[in-house]
PDB file of N, CA and C in Angstrom:
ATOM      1  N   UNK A   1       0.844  -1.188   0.000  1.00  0.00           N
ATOM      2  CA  UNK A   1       0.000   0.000   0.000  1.00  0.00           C
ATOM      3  C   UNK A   1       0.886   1.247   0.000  1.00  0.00           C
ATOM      4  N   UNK A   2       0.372   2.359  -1.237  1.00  0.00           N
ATOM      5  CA  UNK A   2       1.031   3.559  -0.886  1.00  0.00           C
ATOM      6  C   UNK A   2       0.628   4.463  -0.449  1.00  0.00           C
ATOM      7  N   UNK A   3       1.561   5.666  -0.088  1.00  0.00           N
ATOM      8  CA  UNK A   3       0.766   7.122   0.216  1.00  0.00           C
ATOM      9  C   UNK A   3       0.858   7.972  -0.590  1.00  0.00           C
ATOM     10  N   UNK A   4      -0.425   9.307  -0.781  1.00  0.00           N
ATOM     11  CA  UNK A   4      -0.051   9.960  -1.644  1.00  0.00           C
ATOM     12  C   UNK A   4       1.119  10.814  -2.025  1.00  0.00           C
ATOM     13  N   UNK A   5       1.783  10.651  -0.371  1.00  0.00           N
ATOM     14  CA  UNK A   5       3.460  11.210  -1.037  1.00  0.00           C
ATOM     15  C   UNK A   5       4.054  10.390  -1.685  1.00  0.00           C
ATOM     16  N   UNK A   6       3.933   9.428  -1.120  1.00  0.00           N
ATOM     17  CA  UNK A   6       5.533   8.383  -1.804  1.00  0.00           C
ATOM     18  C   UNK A   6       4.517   8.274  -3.374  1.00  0.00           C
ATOM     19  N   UNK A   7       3.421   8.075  -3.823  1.00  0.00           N
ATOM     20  CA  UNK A   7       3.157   8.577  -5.473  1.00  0.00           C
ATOM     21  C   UNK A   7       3.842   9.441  -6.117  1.00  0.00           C
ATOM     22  N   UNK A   8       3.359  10.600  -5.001  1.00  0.00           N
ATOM     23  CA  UNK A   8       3.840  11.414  -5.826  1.00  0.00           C
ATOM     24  C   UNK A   8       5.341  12.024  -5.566  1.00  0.00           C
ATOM     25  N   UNK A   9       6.220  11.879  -4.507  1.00  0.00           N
ATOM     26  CA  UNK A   9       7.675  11.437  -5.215  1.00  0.00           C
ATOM     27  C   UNK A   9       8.112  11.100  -6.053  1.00  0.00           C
ATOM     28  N   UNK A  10       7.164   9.643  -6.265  1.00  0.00           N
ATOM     29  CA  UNK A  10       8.035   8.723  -7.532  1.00  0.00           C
ATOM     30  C   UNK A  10       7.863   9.318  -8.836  1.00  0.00           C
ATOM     31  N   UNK A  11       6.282   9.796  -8.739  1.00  0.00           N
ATOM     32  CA  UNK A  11       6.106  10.596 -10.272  1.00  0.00           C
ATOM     33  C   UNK A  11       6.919  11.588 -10.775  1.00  0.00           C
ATOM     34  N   UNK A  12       6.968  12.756  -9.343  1.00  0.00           N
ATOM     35  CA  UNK A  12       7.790  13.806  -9.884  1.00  0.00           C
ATOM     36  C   UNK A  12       9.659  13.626 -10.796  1.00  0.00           C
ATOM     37  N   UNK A  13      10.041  12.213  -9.340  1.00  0.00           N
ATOM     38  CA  UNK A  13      11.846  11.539  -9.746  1.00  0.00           C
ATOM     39  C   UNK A  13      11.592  10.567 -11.124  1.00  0.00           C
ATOM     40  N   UNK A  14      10.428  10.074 -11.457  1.00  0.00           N
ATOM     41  CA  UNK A  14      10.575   9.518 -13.035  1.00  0.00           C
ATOM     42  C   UNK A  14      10.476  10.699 -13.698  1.00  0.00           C
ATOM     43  N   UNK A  15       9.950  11.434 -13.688  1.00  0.00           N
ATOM     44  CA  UNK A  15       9.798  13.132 -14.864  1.00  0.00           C
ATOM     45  C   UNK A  15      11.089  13.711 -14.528  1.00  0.00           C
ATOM     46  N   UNK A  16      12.189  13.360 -13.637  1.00  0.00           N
ATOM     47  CA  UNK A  16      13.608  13.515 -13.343  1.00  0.00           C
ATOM     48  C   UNK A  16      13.317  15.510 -12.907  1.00  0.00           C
ATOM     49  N   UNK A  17      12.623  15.666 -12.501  1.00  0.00           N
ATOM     50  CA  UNK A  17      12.610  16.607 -11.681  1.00  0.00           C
ATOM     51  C   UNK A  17      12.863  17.314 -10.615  1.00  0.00           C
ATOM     52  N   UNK A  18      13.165  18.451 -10.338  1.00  0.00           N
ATOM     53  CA  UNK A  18      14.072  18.120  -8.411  1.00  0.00           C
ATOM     54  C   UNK A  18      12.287  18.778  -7.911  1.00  0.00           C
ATOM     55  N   UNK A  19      12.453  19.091  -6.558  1.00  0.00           N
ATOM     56  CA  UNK A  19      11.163  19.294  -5.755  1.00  0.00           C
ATOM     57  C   UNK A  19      11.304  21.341  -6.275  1.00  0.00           C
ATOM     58  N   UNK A  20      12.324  21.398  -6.772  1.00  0.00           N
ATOM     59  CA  UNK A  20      12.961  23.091  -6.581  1.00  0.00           C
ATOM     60  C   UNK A  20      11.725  23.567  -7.863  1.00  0.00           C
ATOM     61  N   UNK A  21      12.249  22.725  -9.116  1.00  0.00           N
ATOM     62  CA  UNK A  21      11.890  22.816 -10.258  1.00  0.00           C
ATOM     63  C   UNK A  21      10.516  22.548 -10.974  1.00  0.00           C
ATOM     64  N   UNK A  22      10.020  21.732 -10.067  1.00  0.00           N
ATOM     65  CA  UNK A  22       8.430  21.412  -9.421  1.00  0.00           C
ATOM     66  C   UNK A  22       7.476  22.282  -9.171  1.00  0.00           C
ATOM     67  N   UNK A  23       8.285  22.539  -8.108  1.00  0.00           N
ATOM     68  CA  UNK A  23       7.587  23.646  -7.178  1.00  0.00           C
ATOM     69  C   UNK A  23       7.367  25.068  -7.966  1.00  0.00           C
ATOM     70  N   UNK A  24       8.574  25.250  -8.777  1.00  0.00           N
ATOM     71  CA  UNK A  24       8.603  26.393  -9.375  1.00  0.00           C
ATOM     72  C   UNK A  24       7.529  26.169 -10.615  1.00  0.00           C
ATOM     73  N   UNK A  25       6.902  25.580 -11.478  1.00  0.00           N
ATOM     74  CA  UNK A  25       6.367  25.087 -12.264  1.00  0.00           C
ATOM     75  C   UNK A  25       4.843  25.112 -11.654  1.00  0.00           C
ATOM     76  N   UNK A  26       4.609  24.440 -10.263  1.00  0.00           N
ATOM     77  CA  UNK A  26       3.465  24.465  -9.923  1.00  0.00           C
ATOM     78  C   UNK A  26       3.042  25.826  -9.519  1.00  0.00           C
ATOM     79  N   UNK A  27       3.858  26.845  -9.176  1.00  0.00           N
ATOM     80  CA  UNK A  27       3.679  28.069  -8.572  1.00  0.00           C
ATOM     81  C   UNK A  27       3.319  28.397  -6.703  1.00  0.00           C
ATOM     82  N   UNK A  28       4.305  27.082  -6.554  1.00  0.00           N
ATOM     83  CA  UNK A  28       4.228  26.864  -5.175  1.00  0.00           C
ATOM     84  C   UNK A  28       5.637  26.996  -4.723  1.00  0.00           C
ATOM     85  N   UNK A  29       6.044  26.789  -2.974  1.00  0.00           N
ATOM     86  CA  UNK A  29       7.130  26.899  -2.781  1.00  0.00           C
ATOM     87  C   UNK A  29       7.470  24.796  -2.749  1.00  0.00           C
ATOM     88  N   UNK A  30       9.129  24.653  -2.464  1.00  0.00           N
ATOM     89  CA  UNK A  30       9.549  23.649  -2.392  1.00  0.00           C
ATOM     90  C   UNK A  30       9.372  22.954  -0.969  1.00  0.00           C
ATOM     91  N   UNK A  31       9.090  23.767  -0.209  1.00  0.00           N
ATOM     92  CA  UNK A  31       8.645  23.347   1.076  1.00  0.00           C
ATOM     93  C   UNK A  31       7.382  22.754   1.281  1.00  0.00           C
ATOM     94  N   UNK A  32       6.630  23.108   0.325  1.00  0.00           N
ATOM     95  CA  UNK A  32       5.133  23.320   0.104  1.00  0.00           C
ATOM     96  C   UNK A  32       5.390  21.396  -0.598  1.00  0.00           C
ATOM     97  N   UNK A  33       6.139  21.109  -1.568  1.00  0.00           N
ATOM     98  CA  UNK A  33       6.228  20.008  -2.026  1.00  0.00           C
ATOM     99  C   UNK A  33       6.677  18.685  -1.008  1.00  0.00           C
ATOM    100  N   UNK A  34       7.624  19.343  -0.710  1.00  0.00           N
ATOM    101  CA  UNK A  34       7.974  18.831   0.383  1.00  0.00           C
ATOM    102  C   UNK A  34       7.382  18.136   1.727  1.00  0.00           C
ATOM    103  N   UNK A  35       6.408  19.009   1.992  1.00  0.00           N
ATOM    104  CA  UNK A  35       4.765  18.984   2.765  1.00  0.00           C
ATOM    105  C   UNK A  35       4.474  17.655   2.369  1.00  0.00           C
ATOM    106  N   UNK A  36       4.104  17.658   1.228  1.00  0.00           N
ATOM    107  CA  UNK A  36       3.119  16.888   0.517  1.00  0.00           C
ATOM    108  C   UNK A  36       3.841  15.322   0.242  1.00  0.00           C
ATOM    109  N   UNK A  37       4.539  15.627  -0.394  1.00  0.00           N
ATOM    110  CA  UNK A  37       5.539  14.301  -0.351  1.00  0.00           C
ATOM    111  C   UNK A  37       5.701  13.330   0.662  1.00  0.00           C
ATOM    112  N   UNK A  38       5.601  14.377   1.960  1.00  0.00           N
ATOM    113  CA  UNK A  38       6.124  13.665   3.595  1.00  0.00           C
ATOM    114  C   UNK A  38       4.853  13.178   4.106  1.00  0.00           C
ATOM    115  N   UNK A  39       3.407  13.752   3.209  1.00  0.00           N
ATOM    116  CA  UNK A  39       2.297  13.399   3.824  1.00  0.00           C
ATOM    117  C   UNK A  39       1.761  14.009   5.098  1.00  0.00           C
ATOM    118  N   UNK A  40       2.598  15.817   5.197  1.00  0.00           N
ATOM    119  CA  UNK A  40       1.864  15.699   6.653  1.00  0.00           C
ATOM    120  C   UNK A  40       0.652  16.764   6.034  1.00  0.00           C
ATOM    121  N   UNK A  41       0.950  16.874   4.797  1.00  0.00           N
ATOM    122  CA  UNK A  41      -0.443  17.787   4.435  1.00  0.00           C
ATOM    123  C   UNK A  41      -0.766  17.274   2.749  1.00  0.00           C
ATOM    124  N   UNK A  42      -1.992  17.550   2.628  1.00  0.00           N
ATOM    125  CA  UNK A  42      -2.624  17.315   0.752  1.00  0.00           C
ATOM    126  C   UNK A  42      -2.514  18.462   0.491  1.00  0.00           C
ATOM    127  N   UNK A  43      -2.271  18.089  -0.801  1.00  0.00           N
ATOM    128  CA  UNK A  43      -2.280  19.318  -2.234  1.00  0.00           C
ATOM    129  C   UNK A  43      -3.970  19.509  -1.848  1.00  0.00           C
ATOM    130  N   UNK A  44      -4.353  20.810  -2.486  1.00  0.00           N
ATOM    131  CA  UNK A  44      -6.146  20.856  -3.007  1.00  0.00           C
ATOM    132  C   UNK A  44      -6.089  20.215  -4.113  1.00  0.00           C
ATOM    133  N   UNK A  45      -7.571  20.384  -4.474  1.00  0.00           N
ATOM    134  CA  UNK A  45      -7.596  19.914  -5.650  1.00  0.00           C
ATOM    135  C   UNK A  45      -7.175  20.587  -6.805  1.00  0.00           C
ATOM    136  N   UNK A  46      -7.112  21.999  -6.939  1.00  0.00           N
ATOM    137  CA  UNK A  46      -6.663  23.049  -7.833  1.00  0.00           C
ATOM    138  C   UNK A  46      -5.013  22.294  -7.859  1.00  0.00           C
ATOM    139  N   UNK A  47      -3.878  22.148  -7.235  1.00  0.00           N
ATOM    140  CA  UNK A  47      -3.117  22.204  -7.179  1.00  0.00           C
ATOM    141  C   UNK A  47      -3.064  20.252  -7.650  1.00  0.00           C
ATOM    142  N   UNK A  48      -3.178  19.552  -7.094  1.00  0.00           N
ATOM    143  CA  UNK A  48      -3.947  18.208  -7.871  1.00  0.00           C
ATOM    144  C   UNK A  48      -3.960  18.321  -9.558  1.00  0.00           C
ATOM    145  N   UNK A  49      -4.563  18.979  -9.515  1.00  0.00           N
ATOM    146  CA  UNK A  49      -5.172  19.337 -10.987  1.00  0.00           C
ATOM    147  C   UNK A  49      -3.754  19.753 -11.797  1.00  0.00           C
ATOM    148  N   UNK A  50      -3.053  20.884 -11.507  1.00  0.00           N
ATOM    149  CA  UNK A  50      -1.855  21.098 -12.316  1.00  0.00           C
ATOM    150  C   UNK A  50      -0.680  20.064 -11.817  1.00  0.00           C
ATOM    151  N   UNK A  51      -0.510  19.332 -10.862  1.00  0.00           N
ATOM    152  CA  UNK A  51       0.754  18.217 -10.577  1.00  0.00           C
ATOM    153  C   UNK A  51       0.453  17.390 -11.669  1.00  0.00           C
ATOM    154  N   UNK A  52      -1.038  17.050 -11.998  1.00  0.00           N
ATOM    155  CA  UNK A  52      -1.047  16.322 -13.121  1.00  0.00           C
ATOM    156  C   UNK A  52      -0.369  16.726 -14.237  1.00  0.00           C
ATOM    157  N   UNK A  53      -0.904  17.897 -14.814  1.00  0.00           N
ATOM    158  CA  UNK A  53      -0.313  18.901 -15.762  1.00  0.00           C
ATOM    159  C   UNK A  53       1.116  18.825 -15.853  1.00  0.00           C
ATOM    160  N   UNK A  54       1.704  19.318 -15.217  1.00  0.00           N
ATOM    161  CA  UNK A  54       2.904  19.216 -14.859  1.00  0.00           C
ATOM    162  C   UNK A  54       3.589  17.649 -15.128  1.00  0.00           C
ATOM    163  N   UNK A  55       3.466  16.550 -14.674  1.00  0.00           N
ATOM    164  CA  UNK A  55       3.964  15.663 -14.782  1.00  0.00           C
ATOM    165  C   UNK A  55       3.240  14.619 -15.752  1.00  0.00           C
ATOM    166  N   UNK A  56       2.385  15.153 -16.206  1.00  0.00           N
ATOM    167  CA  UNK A  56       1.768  14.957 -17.607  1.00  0.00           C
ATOM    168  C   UNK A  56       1.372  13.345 -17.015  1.00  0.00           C
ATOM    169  N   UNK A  57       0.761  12.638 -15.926  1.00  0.00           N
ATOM    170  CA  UNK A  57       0.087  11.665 -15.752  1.00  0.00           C
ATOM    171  C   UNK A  57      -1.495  12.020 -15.344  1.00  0.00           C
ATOM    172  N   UNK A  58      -2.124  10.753 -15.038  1.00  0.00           N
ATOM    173  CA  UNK A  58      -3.511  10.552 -14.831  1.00  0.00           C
ATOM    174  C   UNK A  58      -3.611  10.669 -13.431  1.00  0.00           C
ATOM    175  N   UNK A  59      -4.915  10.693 -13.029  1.00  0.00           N
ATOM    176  CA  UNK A  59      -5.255  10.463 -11.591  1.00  0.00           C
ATOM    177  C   UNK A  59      -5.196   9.405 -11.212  1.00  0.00           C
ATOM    178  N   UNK A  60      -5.620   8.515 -11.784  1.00  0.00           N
ATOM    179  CA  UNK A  60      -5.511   6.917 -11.474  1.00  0.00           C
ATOM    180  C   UNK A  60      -3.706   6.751 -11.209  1.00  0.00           C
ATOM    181  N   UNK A  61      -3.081   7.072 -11.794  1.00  0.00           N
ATOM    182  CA  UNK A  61      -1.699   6.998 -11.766  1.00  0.00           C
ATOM    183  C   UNK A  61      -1.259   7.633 -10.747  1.00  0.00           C
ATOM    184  N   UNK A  62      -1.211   8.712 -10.574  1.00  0.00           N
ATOM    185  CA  UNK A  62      -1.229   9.067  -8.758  1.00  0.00           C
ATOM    186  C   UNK A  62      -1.299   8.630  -7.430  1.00  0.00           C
ATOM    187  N   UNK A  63      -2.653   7.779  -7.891  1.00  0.00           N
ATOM    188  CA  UNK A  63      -3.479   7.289  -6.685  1.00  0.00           C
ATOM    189  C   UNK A  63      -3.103   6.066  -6.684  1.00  0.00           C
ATOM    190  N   UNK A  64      -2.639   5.523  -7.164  1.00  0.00           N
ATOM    191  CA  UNK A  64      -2.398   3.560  -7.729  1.00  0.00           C
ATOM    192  C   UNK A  64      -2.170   3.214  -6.629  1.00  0.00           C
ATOM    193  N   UNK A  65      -3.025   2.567  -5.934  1.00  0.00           N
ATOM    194  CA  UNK A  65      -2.224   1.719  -4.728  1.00  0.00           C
ATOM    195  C   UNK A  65      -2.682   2.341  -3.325  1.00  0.00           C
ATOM    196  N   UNK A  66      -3.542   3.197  -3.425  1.00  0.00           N
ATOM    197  CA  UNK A  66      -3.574   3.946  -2.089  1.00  0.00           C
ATOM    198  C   UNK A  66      -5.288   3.953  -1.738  1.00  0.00           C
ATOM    199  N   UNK A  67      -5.469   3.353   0.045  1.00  0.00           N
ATOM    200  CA  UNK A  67      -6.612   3.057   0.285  1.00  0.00           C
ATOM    201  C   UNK A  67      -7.018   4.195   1.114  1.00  0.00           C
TER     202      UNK A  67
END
């Protein structure tokens, strides 16, 4: 079983991205990614919405694995 950080870690390090370059792209800070990654907070959905964008996957692909 995963979490939605460790997803979305892996998505961002296959798109070979750093969290800096991310962040800058999403129009957020790297701390802010960082957050999210570690799981102690969720993206909204607005921000959801462009990580997709950004890393050019699906929602299902995100979520794979997580109850």
């Amino acid at each position: 079983m995963n979490t939605f950080g460790q997803n979305l870690k892996s998505a961002r390090k296959n798109s070979k991205i750093s969290q800096k370059e991310f962040a800058a792209k999403l129009g957020t800070t790297q701390q802010r990614v960082s957050e999210w990654e570690c799981d102690k907070i969720e993206p909204s959905l607005f921000n959801i919405i462009r990580i997709l964008r950004v890393l050019e996957i699906t929602f299902e692909e995100l979520t794979d694995g997580i109850e």
